[in-house]
C-alpha atoms as a PDB file:
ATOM      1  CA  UNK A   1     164.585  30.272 -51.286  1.00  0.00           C
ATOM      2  CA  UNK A   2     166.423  30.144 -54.793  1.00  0.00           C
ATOM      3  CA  UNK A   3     164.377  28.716 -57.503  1.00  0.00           C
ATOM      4  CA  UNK A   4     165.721  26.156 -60.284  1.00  0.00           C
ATOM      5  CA  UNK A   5     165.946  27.683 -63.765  1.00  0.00           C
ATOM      6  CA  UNK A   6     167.212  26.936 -66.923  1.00  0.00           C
ATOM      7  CA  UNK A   7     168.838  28.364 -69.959  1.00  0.00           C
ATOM      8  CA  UNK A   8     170.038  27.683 -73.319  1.00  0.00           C
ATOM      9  CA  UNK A   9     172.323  30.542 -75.561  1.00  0.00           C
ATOM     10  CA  UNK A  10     170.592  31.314 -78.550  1.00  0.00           C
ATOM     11  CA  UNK A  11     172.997  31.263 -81.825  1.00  0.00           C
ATOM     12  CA  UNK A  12     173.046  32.078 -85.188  1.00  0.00           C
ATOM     13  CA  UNK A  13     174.065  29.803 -87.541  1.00  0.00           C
ATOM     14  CA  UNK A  14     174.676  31.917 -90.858  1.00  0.00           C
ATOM     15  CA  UNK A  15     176.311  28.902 -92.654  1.00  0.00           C
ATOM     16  CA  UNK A  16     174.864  25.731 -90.917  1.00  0.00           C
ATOM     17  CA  UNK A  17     176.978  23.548 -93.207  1.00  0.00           C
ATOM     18  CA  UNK A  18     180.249  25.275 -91.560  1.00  0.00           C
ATOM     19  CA  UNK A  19     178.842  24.933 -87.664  1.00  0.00           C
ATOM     20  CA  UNK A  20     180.432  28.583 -87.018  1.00  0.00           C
ATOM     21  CA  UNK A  21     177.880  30.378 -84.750  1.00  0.00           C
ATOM     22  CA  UNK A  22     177.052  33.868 -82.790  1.00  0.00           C
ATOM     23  CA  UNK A  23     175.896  34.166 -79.686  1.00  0.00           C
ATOM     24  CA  UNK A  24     172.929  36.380 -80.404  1.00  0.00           C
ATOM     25  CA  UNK A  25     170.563  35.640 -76.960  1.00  0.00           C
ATOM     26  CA  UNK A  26     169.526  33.973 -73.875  1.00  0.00           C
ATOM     27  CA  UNK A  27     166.222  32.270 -72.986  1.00  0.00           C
ATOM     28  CA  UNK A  28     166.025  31.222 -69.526  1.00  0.00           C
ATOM     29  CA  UNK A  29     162.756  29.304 -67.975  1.00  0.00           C
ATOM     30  CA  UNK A  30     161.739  28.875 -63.854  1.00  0.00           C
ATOM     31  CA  UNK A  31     158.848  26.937 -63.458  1.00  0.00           C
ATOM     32  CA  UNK A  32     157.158  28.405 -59.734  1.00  0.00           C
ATOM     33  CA  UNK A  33     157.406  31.657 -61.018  1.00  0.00           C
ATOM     34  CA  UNK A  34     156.138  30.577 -64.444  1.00  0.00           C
ATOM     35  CA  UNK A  35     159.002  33.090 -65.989  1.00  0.00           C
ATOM     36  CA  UNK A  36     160.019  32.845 -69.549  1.00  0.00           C
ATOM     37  CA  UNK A  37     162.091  35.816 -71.200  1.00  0.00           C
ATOM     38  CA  UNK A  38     164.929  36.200 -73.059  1.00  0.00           C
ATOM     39  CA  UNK A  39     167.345  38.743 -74.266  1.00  0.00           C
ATOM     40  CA  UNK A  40     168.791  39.271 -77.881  1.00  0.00           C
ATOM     41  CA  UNK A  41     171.417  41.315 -79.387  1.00  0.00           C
ATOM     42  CA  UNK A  42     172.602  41.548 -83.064  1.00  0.00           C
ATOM     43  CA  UNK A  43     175.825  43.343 -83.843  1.00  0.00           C
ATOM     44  CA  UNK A  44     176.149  43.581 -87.501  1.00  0.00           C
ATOM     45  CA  UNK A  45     179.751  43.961 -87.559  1.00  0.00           C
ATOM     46  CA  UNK A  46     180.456  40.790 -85.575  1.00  0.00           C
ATOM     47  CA  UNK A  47     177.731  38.775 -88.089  1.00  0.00           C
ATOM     48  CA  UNK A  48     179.345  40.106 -91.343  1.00  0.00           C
ATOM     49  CA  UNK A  49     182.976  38.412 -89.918  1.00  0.00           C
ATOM     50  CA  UNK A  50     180.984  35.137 -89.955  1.00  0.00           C
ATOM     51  CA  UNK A  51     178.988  35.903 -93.468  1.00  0.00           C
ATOM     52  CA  UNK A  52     179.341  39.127 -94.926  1.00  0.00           C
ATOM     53  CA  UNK A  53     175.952  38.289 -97.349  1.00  0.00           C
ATOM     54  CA  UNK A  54     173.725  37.559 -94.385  1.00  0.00           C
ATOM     55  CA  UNK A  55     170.905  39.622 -94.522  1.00  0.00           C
ATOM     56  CA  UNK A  56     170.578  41.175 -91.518  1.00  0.00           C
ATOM     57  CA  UNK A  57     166.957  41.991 -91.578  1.00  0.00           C
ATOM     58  CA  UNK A  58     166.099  38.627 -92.090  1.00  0.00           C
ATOM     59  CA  UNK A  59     167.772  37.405 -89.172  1.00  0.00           C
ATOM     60  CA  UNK A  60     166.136  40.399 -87.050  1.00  0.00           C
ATOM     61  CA  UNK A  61     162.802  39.118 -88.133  1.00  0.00           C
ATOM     62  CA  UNK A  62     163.510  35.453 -87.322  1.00  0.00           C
ATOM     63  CA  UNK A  63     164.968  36.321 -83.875  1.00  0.00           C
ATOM     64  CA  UNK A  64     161.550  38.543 -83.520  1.00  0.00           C
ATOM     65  CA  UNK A  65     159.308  35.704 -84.398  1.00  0.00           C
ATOM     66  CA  UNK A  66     161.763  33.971 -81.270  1.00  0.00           C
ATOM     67  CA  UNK A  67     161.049  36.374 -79.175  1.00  0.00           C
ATOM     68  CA  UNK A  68     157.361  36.435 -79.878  1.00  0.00           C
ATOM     69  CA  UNK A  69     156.912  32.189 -79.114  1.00  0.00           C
ATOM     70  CA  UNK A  70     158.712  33.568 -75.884  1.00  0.00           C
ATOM     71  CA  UNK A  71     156.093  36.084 -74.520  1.00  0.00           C
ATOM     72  CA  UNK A  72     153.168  33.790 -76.065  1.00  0.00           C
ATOM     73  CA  UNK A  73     149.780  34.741 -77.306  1.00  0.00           C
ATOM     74  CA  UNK A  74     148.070  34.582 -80.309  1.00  0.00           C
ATOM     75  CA  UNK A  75     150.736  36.870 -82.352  1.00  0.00           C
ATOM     76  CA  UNK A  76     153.213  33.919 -81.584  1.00  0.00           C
ATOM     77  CA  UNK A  77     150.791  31.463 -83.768  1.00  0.00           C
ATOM     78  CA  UNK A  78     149.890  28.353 -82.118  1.00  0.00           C
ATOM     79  CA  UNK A  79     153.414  27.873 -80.810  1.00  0.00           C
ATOM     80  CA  UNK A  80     152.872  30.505 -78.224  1.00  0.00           C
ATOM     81  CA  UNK A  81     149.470  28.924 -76.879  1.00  0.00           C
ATOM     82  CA  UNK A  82     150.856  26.840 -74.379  1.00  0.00           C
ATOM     83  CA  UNK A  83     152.148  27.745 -71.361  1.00  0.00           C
ATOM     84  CA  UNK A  84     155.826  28.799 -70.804  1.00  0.00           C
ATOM     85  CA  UNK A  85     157.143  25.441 -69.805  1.00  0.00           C
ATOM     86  CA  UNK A  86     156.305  24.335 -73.454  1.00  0.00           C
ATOM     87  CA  UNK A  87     157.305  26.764 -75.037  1.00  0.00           C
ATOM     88  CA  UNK A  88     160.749  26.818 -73.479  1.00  0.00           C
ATOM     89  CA  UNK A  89     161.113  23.064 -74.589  1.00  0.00           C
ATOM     90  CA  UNK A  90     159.594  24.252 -78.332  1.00  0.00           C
ATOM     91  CA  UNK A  91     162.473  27.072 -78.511  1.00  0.00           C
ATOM     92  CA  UNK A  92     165.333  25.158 -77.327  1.00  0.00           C
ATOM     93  CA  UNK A  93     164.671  21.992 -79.252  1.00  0.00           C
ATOM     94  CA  UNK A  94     167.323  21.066 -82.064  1.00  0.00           C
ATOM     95  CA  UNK A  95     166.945  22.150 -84.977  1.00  0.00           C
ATOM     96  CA  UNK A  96     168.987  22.498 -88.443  1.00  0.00           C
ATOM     97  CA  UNK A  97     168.312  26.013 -89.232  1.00  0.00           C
ATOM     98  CA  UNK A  98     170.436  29.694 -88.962  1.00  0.00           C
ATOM     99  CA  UNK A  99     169.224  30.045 -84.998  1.00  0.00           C
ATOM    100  CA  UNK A 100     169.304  27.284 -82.686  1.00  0.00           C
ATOM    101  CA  UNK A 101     169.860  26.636 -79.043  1.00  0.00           C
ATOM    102  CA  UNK A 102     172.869  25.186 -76.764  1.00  0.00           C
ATOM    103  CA  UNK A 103     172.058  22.906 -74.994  1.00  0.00           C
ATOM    104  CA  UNK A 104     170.092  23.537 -71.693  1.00  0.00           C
ATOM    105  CA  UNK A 105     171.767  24.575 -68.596  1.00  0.00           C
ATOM    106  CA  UNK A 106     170.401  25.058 -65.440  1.00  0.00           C
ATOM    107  CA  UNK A 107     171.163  26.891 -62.023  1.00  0.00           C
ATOM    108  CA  UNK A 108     169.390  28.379 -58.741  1.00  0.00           C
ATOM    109  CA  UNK A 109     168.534  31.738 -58.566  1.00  0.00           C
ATOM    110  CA  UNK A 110     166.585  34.021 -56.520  1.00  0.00           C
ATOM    111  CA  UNK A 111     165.425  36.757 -59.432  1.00  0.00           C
ATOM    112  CA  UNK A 112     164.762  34.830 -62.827  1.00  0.00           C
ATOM    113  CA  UNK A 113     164.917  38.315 -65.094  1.00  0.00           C
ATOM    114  CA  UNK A 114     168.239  39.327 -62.375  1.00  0.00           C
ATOM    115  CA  UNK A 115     169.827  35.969 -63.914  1.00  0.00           C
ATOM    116  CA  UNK A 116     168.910  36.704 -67.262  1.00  0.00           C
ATOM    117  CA  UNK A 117     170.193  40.009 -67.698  1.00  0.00           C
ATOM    118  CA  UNK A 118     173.533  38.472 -65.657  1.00  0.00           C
ATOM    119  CA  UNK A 119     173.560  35.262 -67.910  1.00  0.00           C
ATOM    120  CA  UNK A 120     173.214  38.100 -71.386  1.00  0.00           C
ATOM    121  CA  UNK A 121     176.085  40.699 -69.921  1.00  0.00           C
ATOM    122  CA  UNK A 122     178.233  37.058 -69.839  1.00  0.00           C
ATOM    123  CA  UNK A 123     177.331  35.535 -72.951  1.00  0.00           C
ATOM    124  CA  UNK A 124     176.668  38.053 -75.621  1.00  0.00           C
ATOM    125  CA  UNK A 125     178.706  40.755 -77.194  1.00  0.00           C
ATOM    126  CA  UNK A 126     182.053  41.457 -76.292  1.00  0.00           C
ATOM    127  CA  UNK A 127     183.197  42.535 -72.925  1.00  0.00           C
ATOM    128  CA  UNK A 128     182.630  46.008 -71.643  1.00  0.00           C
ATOM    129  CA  UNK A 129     180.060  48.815 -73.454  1.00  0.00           C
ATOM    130  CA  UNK A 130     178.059  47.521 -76.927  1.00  0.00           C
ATOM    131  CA  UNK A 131     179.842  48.599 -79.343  1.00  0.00           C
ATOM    132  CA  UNK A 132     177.524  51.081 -82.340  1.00  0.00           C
ATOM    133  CA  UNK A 133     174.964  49.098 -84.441  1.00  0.00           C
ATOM    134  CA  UNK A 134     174.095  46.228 -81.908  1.00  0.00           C
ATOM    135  CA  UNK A 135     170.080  45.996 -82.386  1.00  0.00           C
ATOM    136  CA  UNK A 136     168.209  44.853 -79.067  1.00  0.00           C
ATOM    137  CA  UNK A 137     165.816  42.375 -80.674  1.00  0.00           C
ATOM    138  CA  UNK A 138     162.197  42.234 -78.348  1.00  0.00           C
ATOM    139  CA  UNK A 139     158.928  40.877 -78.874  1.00  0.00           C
ATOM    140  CA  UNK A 140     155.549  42.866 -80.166  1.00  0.00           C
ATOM    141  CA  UNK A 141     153.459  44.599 -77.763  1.00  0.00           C
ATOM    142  CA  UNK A 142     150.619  42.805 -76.485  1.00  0.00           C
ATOM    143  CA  UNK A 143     151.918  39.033 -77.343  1.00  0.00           C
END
């Protein structure tokens, strides 16, 4: 029987003062299953169009610290010790900085990381193969 989830796009926000952003990742939650994952992508060429200053490395390690509140544990800090219901609501909370959140979305699905990888082909990159220098962005071994 198909599960609720939801998601939120992840975006960066190079120049928060202009509101341009990048679709740089998906987070998507299902409480039975207790699943929480995303998936991140940073092409460099389609960031410098937006702010050709940005350091990328910086914006690798933020979406890495992301992606570690995601999996949890103590390498996360104390926003990855609660359980993946929080954290989802911690991630996709507002907030004023270079990556933020859409707002949440939801849908039914049968195969929470299925939809994921389904929701990232649709919302990230441009259509058809990744272009050279896109970065797959995911957490540190062991949480």
């Amino acid at each position: 029987m198909p599960e609720l989830f939801e998601y939120a796009v992840i975006r960066l926000v190079p120049r928060v003062e202009r509101g341009e952003f990048l679709n740089v990742g998906v987070v998507l939650y299902c409480q039975p299953p207790r699943f929480l994952d995303l998936r991140c992508q940073l092409e460099a060429s389609r960031v410098a169009v937006l702010d050709p200053h940005l350091d990328v490395d910086v914006v690798l390690a933020y979406l890495g610290a992301f992606a570690a509140v995601c999996a949890g544990g103590a390498g996360a800090g104390p926003a990855g010790r609660p359980g993946p219901g929080e954290r989802f609501r911690w991630l996709t909370a507002p907030r004023s900085t270079i990556i933020q959140t859409s707002p949440v979305h939801t849908g039914l699905t049968d195969d929470p990381s299925a939809e994921l990888d389904r929701l990232a082909d649709l919302l990230l990159g441009e259509p058809g193969p990744r272009p050279a220098g896109t970065r797959e962005i995911t957490p540190p071994p062991g949480g």
